[in-house]
Protein backbone atom coordinates (compact mmCIF):
# COMPACT_ATOMS: atom_id res chain seq x y z
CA UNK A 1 131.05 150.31 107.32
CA UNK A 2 134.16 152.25 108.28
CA UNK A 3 134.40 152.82 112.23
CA UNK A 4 135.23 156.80 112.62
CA UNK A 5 136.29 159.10 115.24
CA UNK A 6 133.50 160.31 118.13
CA UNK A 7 135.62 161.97 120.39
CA UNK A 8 134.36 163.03 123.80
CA UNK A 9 138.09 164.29 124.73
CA UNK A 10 138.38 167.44 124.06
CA UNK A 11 141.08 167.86 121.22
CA UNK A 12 144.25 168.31 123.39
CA UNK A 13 147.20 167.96 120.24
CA UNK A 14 149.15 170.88 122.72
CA UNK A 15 150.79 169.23 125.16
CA UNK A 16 153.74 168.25 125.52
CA UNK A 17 155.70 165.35 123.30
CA UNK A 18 158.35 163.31 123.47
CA UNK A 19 160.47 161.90 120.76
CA UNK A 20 160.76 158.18 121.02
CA UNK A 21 161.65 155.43 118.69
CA UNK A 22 159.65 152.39 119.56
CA UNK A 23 157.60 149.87 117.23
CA UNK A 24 154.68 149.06 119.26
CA UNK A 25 151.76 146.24 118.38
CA UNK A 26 148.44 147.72 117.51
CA UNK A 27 144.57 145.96 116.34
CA UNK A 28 143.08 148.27 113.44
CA UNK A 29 139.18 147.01 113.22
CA UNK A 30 139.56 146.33 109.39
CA UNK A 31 143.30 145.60 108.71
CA UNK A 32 144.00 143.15 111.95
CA UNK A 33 147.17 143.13 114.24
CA UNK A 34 150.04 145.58 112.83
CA UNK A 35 153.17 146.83 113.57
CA UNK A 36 153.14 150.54 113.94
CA UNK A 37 156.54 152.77 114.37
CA UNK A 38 156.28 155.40 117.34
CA UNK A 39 157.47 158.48 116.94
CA UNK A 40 156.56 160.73 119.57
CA UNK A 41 154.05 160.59 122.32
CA UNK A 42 152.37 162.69 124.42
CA UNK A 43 149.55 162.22 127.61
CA UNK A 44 147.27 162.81 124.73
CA UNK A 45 147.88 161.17 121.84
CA UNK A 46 150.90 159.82 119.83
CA UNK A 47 152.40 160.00 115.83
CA UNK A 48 153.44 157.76 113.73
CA UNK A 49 155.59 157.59 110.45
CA UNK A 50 156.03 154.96 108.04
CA UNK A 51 151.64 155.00 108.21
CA UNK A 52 150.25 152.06 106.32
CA UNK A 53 147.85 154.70 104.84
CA UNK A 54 145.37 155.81 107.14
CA UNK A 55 142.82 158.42 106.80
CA UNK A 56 141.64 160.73 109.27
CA UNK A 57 138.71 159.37 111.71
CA UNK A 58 140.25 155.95 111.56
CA UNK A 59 141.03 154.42 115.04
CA UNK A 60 142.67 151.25 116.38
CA UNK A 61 144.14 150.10 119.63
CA UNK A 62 147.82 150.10 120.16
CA UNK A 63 149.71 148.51 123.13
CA UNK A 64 151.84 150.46 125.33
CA UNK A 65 154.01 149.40 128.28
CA UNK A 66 152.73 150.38 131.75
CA UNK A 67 149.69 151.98 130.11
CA UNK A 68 148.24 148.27 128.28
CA UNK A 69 146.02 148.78 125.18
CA UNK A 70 144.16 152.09 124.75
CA UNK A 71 142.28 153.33 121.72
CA UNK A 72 143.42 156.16 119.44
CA UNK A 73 141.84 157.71 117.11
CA UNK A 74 143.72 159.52 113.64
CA UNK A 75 143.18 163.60 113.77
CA UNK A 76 145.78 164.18 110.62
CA UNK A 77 147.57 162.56 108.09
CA UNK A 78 150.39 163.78 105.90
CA UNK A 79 152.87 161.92 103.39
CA UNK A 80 153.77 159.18 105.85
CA UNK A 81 152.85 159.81 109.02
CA UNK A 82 149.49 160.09 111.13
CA UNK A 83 148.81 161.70 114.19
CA UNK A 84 145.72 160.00 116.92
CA UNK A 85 144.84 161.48 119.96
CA UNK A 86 143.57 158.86 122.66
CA UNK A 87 140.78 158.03 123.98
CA UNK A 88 141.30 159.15 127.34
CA UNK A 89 144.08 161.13 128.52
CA UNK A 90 147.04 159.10 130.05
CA UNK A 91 147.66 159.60 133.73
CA UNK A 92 150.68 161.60 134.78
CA UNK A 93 152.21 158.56 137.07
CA UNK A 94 151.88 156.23 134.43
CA UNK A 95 152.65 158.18 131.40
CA UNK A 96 156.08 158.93 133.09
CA UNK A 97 157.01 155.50 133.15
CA UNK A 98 155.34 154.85 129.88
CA UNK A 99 158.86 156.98 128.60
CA UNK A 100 161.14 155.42 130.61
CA UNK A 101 159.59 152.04 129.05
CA UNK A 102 160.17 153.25 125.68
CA UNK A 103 163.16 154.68 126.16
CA UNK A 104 162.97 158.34 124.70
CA UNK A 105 165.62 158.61 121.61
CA UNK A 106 168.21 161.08 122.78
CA UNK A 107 169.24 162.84 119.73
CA UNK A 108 165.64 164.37 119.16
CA UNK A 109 165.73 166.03 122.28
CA UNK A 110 165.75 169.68 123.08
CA UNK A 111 169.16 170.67 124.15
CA UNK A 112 168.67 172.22 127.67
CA UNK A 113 165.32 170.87 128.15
């Protein structure tokens, strides 16, 4: 029986993201322990590209430094990546070090932001 999405956070996609380029260790509750490449991240939720096919609803656990493991579960798909909002929303304190951890990639930032 697959294990899909009930989300009691409000659906929060909005805020702000930040382009990083991190591969990060995640448990998905069919497929086991995978390595998943981050692509941006927000208090919210986080994307992925180069998705080993998941479908929306899906959810698994991925590790993140200064954070530790937190659920996410997949809102949207398209070609190859995947987009999960968390569980719970990340606190401010340690989300900021979260992206100092991961060390933002430069070149997809904003210029003058």
């Amino acid at each position: 029986m697959p294990y899909r999405a009930q989300l009691s956070v409000p659906d929060l996609r909005r805020s702000a993201r930040h382009p990083v380029d991190s591969e990060v260790m995640a448990e998905h509750f069919e497929q086991g322990e995978m390595t998943l490449h981050l692509a941006n991240v927000s208090t919210n939720g986080f994307m992925i590209d180069r998705s080993p096919g998941f479908s929306r609803g899906e959810r698994l656990i991925i590790r993140l430094p200064e954070v530790g493991r937190i659920e996410g579960y997949c809102m949207w798909t398209t070609g190859d990546r995947a987009g999960f909002q968390f569980e719970r929303i990340i606190r401010p304190d340690q989300f900021e070090k979260m992206i100092v951890a991961l060390q933002p990639n430069r070149r997809l930032l904003r210029k003058g932001g």
